[in-house]
PDB file of N, CA and C in Angstrom:
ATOM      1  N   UNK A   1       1.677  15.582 120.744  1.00  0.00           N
ATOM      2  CA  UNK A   1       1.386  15.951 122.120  1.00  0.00           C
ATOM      3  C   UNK A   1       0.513  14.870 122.734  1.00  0.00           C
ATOM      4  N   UNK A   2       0.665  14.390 123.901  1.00  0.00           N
ATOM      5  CA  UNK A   2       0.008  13.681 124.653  1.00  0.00           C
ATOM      6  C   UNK A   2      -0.696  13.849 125.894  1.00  0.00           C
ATOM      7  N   UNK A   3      -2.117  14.038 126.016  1.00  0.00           N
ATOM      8  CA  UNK A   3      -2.554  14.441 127.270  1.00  0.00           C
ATOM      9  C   UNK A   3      -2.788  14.282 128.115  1.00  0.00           C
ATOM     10  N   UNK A   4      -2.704  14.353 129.436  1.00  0.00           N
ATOM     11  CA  UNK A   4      -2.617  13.858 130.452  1.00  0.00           C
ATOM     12  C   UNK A   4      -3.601  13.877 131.455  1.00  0.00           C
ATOM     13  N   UNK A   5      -4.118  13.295 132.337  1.00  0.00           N
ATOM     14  CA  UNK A   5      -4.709  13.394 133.429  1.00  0.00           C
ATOM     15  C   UNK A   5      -4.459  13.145 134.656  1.00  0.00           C
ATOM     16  N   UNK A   6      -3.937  13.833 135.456  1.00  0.00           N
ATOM     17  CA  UNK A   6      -3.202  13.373 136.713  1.00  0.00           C
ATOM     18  C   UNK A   6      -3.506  14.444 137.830  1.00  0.00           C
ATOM     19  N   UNK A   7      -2.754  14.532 139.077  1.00  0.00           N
ATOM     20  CA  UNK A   7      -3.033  15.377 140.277  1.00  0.00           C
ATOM     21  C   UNK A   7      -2.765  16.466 139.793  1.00  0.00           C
ATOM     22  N   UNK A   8      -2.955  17.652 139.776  1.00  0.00           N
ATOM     23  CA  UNK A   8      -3.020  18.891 139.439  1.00  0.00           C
ATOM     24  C   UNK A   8      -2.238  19.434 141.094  1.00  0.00           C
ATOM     25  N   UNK A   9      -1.553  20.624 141.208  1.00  0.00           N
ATOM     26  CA  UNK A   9      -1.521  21.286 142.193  1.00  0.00           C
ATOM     27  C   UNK A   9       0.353  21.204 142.754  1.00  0.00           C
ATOM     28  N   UNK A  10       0.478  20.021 142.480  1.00  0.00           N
ATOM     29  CA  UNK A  10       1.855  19.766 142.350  1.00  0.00           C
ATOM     30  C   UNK A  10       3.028  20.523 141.650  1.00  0.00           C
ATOM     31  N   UNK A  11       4.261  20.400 142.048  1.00  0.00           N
ATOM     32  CA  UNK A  11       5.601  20.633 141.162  1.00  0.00           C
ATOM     33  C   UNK A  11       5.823  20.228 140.043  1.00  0.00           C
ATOM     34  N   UNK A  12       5.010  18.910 140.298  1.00  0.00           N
ATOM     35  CA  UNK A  12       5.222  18.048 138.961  1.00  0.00           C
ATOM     36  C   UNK A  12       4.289  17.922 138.448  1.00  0.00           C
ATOM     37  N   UNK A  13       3.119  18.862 138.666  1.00  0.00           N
ATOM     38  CA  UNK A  13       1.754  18.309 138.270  1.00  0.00           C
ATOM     39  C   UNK A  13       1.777  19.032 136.045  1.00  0.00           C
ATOM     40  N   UNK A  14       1.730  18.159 135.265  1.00  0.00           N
ATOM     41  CA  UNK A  14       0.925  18.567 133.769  1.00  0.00           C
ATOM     42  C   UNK A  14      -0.002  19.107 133.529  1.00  0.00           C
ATOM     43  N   UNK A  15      -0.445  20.269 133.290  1.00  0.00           N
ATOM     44  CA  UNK A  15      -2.133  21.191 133.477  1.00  0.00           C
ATOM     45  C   UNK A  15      -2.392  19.851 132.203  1.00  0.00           C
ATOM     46  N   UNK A  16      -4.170  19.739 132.206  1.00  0.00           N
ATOM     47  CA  UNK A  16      -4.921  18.806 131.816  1.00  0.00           C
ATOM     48  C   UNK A  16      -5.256  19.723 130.586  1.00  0.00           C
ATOM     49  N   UNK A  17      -5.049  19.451 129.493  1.00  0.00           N
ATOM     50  CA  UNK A  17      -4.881  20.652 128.244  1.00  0.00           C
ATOM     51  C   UNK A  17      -5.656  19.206 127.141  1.00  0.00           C
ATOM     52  N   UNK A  18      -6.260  19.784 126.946  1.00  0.00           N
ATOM     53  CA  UNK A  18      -6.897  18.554 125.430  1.00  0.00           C
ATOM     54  C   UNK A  18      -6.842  19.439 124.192  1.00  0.00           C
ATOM     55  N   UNK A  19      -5.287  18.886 123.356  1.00  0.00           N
ATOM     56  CA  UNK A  19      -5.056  19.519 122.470  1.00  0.00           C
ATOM     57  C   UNK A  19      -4.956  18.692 121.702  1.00  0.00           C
ATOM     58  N   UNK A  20      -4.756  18.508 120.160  1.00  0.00           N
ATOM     59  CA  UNK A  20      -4.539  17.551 119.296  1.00  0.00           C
ATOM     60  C   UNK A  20      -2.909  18.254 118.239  1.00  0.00           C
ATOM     61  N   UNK A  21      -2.554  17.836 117.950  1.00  0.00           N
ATOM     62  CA  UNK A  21      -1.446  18.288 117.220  1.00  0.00           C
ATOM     63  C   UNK A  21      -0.601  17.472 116.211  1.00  0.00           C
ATOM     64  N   UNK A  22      -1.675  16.354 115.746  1.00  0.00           N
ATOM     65  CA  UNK A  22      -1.268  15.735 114.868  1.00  0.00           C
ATOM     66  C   UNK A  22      -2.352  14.570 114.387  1.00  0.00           C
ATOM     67  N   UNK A  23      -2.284  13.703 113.278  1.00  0.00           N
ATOM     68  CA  UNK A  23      -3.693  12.898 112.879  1.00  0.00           C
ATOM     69  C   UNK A  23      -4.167  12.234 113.929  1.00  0.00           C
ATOM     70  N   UNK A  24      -3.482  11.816 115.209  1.00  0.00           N
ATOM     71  CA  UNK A  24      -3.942  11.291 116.119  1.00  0.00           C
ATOM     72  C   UNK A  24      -3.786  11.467 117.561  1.00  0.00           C
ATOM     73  N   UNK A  25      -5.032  11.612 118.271  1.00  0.00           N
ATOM     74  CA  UNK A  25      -4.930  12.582 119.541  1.00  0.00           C
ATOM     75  C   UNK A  25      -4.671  11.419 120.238  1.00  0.00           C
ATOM     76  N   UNK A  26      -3.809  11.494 121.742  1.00  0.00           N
ATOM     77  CA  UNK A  26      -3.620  10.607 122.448  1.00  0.00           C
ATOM     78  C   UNK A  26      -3.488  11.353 124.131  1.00  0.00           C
ATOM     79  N   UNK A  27      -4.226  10.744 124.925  1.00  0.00           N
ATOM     80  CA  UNK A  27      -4.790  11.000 126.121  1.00  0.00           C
ATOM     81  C   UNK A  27      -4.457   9.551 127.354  1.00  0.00           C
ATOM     82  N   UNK A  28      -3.974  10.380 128.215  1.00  0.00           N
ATOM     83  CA  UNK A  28      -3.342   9.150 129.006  1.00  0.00           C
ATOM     84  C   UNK A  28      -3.810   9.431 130.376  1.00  0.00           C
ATOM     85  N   UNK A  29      -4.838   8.333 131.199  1.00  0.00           N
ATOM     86  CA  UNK A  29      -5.352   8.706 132.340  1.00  0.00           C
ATOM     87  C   UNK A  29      -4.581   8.179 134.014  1.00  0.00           C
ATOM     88  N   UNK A  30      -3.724   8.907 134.487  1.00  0.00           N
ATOM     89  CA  UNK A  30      -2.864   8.437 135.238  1.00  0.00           C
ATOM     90  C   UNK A  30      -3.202   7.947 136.707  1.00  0.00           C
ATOM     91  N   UNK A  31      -4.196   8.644 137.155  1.00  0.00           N
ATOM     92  CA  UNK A  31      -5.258   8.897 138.112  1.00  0.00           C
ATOM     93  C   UNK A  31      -4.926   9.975 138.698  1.00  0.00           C
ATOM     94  N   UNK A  32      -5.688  10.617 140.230  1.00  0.00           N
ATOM     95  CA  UNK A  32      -5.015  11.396 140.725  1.00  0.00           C
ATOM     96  C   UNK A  32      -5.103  11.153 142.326  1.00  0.00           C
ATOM     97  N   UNK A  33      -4.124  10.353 141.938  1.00  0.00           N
ATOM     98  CA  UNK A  33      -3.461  10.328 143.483  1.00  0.00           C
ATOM     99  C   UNK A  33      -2.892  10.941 144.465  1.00  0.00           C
ATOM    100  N   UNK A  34      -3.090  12.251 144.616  1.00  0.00           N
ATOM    101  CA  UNK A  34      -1.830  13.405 145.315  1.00  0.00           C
ATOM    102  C   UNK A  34      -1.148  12.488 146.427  1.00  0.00           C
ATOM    103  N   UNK A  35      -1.357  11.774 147.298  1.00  0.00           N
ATOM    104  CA  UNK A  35      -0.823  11.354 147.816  1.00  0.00           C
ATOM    105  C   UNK A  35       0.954  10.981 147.597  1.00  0.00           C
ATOM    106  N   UNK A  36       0.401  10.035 147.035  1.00  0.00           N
ATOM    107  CA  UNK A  36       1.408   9.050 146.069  1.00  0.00           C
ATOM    108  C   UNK A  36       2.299   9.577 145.116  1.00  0.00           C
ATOM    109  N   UNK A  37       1.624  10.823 144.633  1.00  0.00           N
ATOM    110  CA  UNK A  37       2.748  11.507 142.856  1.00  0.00           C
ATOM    111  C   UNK A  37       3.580  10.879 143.219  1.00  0.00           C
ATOM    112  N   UNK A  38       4.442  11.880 144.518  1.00  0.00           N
ATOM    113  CA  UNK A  38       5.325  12.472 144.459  1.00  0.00           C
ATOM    114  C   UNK A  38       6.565  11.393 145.302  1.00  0.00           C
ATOM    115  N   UNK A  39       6.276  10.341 145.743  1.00  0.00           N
ATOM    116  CA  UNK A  39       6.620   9.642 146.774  1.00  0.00           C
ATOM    117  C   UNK A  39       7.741   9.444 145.982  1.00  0.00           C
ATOM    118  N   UNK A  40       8.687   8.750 146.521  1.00  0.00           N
ATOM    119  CA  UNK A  40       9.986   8.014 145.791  1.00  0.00           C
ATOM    120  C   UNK A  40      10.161   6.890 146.603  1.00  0.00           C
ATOM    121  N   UNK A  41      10.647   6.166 146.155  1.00  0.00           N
ATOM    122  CA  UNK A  41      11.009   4.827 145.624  1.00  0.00           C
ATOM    123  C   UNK A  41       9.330   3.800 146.449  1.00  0.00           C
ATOM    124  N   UNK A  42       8.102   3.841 145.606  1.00  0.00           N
ATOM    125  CA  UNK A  42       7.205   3.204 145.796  1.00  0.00           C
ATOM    126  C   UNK A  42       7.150   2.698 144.022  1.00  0.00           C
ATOM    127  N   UNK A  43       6.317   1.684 144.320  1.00  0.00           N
ATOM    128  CA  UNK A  43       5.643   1.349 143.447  1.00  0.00           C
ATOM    129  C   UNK A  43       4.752   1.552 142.401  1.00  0.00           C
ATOM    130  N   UNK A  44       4.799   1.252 140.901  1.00  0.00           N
ATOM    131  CA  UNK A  44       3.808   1.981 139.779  1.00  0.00           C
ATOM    132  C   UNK A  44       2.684   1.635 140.986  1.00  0.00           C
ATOM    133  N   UNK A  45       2.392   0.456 140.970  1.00  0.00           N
ATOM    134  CA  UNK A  45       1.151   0.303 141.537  1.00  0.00           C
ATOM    135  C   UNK A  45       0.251   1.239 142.583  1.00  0.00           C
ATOM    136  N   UNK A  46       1.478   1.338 143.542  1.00  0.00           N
ATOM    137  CA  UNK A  46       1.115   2.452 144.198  1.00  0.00           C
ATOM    138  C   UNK A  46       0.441   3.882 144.010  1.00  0.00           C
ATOM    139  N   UNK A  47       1.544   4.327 143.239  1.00  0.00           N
ATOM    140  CA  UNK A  47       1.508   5.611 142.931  1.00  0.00           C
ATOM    141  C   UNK A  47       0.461   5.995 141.875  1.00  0.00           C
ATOM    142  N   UNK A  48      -0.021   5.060 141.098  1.00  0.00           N
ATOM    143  CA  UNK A  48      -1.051   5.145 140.190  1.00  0.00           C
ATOM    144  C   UNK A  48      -2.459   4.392 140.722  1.00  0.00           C
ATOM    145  N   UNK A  49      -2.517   4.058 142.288  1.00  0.00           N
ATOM    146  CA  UNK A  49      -3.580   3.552 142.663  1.00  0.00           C
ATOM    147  C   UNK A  49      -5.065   4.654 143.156  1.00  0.00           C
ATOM    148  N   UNK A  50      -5.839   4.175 141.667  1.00  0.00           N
ATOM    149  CA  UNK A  50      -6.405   5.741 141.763  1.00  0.00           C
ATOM    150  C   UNK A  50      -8.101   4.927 141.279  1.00  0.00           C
ATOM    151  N   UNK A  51      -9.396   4.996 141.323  1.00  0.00           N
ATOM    152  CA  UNK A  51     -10.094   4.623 140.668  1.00  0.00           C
ATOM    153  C   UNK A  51     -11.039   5.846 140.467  1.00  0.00           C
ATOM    154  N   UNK A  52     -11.414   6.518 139.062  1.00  0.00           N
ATOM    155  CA  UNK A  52     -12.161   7.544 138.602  1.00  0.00           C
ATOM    156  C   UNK A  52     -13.449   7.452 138.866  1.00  0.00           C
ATOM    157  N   UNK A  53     -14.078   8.507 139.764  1.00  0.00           N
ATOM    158  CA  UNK A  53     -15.295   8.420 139.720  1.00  0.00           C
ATOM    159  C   UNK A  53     -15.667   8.910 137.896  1.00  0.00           C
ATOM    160  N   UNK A  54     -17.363   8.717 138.366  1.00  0.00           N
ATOM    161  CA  UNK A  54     -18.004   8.938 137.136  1.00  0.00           C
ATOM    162  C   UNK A  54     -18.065  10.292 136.431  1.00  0.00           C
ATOM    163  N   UNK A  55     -17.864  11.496 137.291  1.00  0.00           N
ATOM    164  CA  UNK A  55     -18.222  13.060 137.369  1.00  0.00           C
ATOM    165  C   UNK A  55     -16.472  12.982 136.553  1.00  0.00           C
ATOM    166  N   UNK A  56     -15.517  12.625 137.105  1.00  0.00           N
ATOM    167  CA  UNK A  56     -14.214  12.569 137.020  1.00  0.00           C
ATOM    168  C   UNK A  56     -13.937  12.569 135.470  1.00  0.00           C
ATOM    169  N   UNK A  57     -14.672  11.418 135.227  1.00  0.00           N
ATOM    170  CA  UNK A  57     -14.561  10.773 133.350  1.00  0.00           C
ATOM    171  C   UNK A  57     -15.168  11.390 132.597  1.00  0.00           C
ATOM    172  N   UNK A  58     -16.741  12.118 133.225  1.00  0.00           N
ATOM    173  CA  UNK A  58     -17.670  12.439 132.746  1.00  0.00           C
ATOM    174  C   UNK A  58     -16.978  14.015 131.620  1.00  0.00           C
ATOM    175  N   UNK A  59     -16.076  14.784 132.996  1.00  0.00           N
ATOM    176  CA  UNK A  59     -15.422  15.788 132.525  1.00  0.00           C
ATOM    177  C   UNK A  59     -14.834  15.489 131.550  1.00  0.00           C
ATOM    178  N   UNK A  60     -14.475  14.751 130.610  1.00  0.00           N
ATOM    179  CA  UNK A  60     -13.332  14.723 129.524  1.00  0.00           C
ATOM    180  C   UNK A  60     -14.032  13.448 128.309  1.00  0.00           C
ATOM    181  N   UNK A  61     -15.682  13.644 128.431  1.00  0.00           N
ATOM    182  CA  UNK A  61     -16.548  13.187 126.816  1.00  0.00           C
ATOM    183  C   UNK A  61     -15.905  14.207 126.289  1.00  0.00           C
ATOM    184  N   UNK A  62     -16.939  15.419 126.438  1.00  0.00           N
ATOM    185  CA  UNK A  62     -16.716  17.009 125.367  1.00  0.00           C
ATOM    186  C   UNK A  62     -15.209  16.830 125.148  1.00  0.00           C
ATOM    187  N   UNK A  63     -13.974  16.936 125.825  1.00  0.00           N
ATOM    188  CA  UNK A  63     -12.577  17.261 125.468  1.00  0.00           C
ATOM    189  C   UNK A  63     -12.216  15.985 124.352  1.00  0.00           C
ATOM    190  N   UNK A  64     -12.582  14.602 125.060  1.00  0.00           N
ATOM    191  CA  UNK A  64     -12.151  13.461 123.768  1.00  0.00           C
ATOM    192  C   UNK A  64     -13.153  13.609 122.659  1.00  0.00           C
ATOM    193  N   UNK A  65     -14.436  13.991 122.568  1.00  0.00           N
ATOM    194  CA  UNK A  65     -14.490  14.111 121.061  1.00  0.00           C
ATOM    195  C   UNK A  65     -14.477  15.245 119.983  1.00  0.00           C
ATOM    196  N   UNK A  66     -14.097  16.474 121.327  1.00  0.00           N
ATOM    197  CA  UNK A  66     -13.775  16.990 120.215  1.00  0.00           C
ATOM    198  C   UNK A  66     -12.335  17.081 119.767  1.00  0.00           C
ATOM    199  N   UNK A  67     -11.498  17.050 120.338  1.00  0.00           N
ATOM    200  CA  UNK A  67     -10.089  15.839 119.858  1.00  0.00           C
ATOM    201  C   UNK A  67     -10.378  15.174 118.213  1.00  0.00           C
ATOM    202  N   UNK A  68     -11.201  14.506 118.622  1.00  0.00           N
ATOM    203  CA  UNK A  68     -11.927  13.464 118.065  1.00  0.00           C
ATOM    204  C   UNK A  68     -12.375  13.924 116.522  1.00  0.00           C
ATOM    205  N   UNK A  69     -12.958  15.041 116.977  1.00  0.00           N
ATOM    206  CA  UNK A  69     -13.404  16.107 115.250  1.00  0.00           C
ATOM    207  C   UNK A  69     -12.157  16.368 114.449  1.00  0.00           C
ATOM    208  N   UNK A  70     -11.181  17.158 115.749  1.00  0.00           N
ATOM    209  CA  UNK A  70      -9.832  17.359 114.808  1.00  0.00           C
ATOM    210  C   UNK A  70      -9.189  16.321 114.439  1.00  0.00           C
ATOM    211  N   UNK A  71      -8.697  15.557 115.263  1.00  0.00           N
ATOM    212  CA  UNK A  71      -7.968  14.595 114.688  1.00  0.00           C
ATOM    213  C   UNK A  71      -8.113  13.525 113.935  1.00  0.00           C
ATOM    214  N   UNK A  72      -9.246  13.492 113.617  1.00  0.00           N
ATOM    215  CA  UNK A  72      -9.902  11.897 113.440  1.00  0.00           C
ATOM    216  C   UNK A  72     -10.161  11.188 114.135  1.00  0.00           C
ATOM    217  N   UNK A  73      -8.886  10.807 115.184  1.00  0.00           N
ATOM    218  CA  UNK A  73      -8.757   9.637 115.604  1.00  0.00           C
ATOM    219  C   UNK A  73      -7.921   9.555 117.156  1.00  0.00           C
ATOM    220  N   UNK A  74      -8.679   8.989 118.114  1.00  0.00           N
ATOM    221  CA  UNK A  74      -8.060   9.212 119.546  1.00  0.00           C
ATOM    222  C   UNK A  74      -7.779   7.974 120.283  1.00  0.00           C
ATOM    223  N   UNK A  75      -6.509   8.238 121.011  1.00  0.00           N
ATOM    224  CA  UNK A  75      -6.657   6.902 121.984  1.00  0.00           C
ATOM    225  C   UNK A  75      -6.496   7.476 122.976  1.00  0.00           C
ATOM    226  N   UNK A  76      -7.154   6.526 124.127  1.00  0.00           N
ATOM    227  CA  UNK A  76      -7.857   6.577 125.383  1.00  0.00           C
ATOM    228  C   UNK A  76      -7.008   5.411 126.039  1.00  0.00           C
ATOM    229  N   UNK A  77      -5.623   5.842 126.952  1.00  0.00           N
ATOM    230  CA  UNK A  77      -5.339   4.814 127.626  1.00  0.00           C
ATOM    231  C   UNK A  77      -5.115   5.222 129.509  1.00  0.00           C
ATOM    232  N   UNK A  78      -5.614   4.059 129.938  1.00  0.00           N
ATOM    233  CA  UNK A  78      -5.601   4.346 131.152  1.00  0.00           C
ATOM    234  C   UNK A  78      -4.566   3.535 132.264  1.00  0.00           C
ATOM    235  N   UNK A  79      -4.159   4.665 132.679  1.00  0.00           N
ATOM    236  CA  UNK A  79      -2.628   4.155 133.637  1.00  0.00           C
ATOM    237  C   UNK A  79      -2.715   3.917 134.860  1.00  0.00           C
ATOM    238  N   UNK A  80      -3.810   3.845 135.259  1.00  0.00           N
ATOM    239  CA  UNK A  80      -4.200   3.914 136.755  1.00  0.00           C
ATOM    240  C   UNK A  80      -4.238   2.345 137.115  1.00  0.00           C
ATOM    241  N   UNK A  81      -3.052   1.878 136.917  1.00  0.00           N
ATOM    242  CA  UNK A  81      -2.517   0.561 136.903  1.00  0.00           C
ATOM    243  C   UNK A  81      -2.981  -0.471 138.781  1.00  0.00           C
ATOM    244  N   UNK A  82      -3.767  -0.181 139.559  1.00  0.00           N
ATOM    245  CA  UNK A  82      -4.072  -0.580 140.363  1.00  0.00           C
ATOM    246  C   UNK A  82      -4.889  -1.470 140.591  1.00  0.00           C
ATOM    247  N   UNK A  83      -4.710  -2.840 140.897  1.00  0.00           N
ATOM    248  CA  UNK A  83      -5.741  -3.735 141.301  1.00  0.00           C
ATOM    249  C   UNK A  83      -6.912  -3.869 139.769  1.00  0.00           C
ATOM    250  N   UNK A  84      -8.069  -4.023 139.642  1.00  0.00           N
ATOM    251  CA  UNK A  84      -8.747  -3.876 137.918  1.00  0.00           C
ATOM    252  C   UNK A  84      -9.083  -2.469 137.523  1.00  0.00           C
ATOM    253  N   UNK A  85      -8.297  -1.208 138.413  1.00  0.00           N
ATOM    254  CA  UNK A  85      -8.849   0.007 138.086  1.00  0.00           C
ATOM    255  C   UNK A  85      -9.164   0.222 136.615  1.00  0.00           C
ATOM    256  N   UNK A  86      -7.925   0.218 135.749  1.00  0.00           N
ATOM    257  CA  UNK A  86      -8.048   0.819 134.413  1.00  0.00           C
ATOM    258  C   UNK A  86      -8.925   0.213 133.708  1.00  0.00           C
ATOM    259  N   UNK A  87      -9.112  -0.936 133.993  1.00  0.00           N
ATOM    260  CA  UNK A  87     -10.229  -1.785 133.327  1.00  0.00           C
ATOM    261  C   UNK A  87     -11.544  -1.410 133.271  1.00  0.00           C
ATOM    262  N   UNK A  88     -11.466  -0.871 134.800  1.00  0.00           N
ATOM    263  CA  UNK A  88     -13.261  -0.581 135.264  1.00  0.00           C
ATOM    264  C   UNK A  88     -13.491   0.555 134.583  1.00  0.00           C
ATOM    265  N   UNK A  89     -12.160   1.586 134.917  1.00  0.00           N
ATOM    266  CA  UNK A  89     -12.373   2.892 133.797  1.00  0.00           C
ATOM    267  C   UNK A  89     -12.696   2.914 133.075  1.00  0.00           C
ATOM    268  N   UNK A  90     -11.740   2.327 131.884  1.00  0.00           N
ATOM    269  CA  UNK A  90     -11.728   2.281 130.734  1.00  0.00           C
ATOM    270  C   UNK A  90     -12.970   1.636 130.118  1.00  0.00           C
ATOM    271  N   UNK A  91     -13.971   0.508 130.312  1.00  0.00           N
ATOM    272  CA  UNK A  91     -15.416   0.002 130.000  1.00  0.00           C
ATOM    273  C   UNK A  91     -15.846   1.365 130.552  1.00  0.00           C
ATOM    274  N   UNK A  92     -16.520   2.026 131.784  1.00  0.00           N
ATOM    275  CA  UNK A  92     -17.088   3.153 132.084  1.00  0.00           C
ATOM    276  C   UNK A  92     -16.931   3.917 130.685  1.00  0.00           C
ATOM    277  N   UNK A  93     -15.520   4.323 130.755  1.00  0.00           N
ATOM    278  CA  UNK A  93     -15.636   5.949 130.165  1.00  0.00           C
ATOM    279  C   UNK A  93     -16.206   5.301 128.289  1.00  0.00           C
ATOM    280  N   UNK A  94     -15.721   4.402 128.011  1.00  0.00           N
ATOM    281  CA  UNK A  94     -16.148   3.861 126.460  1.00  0.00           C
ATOM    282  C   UNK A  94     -18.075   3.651 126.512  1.00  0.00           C
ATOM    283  N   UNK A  95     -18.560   3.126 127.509  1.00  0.00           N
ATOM    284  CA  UNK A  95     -20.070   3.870 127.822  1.00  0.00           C
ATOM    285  C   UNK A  95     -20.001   5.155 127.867  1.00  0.00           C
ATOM    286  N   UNK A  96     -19.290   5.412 128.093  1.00  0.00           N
ATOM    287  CA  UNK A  96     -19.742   7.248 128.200  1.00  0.00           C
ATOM    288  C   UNK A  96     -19.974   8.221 126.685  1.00  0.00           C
ATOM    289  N   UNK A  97     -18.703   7.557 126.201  1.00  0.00           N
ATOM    290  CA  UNK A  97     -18.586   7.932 124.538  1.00  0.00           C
ATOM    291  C   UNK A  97     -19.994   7.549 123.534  1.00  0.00           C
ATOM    292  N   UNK A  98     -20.053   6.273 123.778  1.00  0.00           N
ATOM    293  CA  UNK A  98     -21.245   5.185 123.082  1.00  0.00           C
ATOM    294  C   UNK A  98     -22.579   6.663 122.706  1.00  0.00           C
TER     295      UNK A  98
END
Protein backbone atom coordinates (compact mmCIF):
# COMPACT_ATOMS: atom_id res chain seq x y z
CA UNK A 1 0.00 0.00 0.00
CA UNK A 2 1.14 3.41 -0.75
CA UNK A 3 0.12 6.59 0.92
CA UNK A 4 -0.86 9.44 -0.28
CA UNK A 5 -1.18 13.04 0.30
CA UNK A 6 -3.17 15.06 -1.94
CA UNK A 7 -6.54 17.38 -2.18
CA UNK A 8 -9.05 15.68 -0.22
CA UNK A 9 -12.79 16.58 -1.11
CA UNK A 10 -12.69 15.53 -4.66
CA UNK A 11 -14.06 12.51 -6.94
CA UNK A 12 -10.78 11.59 -7.23
CA UNK A 13 -9.56 12.60 -4.05
CA UNK A 14 -7.42 9.17 -1.88
CA UNK A 15 -8.47 9.65 1.99
CA UNK A 16 -4.83 10.27 3.61
CA UNK A 17 -4.71 6.76 5.56
CA UNK A 18 -1.03 5.98 7.04
CA UNK A 19 -1.04 2.36 6.91
CA UNK A 20 1.89 0.03 6.49
CA UNK A 21 1.25 -3.38 4.95
CA UNK A 22 4.40 -4.71 4.27
CA UNK A 23 8.44 -4.40 5.47
CA UNK A 24 8.34 -1.13 3.90
CA UNK A 25 6.00 1.82 4.30
CA UNK A 26 5.87 4.17 1.38
CA UNK A 27 4.21 7.68 1.42
CA UNK A 28 3.94 9.91 -1.55
CA UNK A 29 3.40 13.77 -1.13
CA UNK A 30 1.48 15.06 -4.18
CA UNK A 31 0.53 18.47 -2.87
CA UNK A 32 -2.82 19.82 -2.64
CA UNK A 33 -3.72 21.68 -5.27
CA UNK A 34 -7.63 21.55 -5.66
CA UNK A 35 -7.42 23.73 -8.24
CA UNK A 36 -5.43 21.86 -10.66
CA UNK A 37 -6.39 17.86 -9.58
CA UNK A 38 -8.76 17.69 -11.71
CA UNK A 39 -7.91 19.79 -14.85
CA UNK A 40 -7.19 17.83 -18.10
CA UNK A 41 -4.81 18.10 -20.44
CA UNK A 42 -2.33 20.52 -18.18
CA UNK A 43 0.79 19.83 -17.09
CA UNK A 44 2.56 17.48 -14.17
CA UNK A 45 3.98 20.68 -13.35
CA UNK A 46 0.98 22.31 -13.08
CA UNK A 47 -1.16 20.18 -11.47
CA UNK A 48 1.32 19.25 -8.77
CA UNK A 49 2.29 22.96 -8.23
CA UNK A 50 1.81 22.95 -4.58
CA UNK A 51 4.43 24.11 -1.78
CA UNK A 52 3.64 22.56 1.97
CA UNK A 53 3.40 24.73 4.62
CA UNK A 54 5.04 23.73 7.87
CA UNK A 55 1.60 22.87 10.00
CA UNK A 56 0.88 20.80 6.58
CA UNK A 57 4.18 18.42 7.10
CA UNK A 58 4.08 18.93 10.64
CA UNK A 59 0.70 16.73 10.51
CA UNK A 60 2.30 13.54 9.19
CA UNK A 61 5.86 13.25 11.89
CA UNK A 62 3.43 11.05 14.34
CA UNK A 63 1.84 9.08 11.04
CA UNK A 64 5.63 8.54 9.36
CA UNK A 65 7.10 7.22 12.41
CA UNK A 66 4.89 5.36 13.49
CA UNK A 67 4.82 3.63 10.02
CA UNK A 68 8.21 3.69 10.91
CA UNK A 69 7.80 1.30 14.26
CA UNK A 70 5.83 -1.12 12.08
CA UNK A 71 7.57 -1.33 9.25
CA UNK A 72 11.00 -0.69 9.89
CA UNK A 73 11.49 1.20 7.19
CA UNK A 74 9.79 4.27 5.22
CA UNK A 75 10.11 6.28 2.20
CA UNK A 76 9.19 9.77 1.99
CA UNK A 77 8.80 10.94 -1.61
CA UNK A 78 7.63 14.13 -2.70
CA UNK A 79 5.68 14.83 -5.98
CA UNK A 80 4.94 18.24 -5.76
CA UNK A 81 7.10 18.51 -8.82
CA UNK A 82 6.93 22.45 -9.15
CA UNK A 83 9.64 24.92 -9.61
CA UNK A 84 12.29 23.58 -6.20
CA UNK A 85 9.04 22.67 -4.27
CA UNK A 86 9.81 19.00 -3.41
CA UNK A 87 13.17 19.88 -2.57
CA UNK A 88 12.25 22.60 -0.09
CA UNK A 89 9.78 19.97 1.33
CA UNK A 90 11.49 17.29 1.43
CA UNK A 91 14.90 19.08 3.56
CA UNK A 92 11.87 20.72 5.83
CA UNK A 93 9.98 17.65 6.59
CA UNK A 94 13.59 15.40 7.12
CA UNK A 95 14.21 18.40 9.92
CA UNK A 96 11.14 17.60 11.18
CA UNK A 97 11.91 13.81 11.68
CA UNK A 98 15.70 14.65 12.96
Amino acid sequence: MVCVDEPQGLKTSVPPVAEVTSPVGMVRFHGRNVDNWEKKRISAEERFNYLYGEEELRTWVPKVRKMAEQAGKVHVIFKNKFRDYSVRNAREFTEMLA
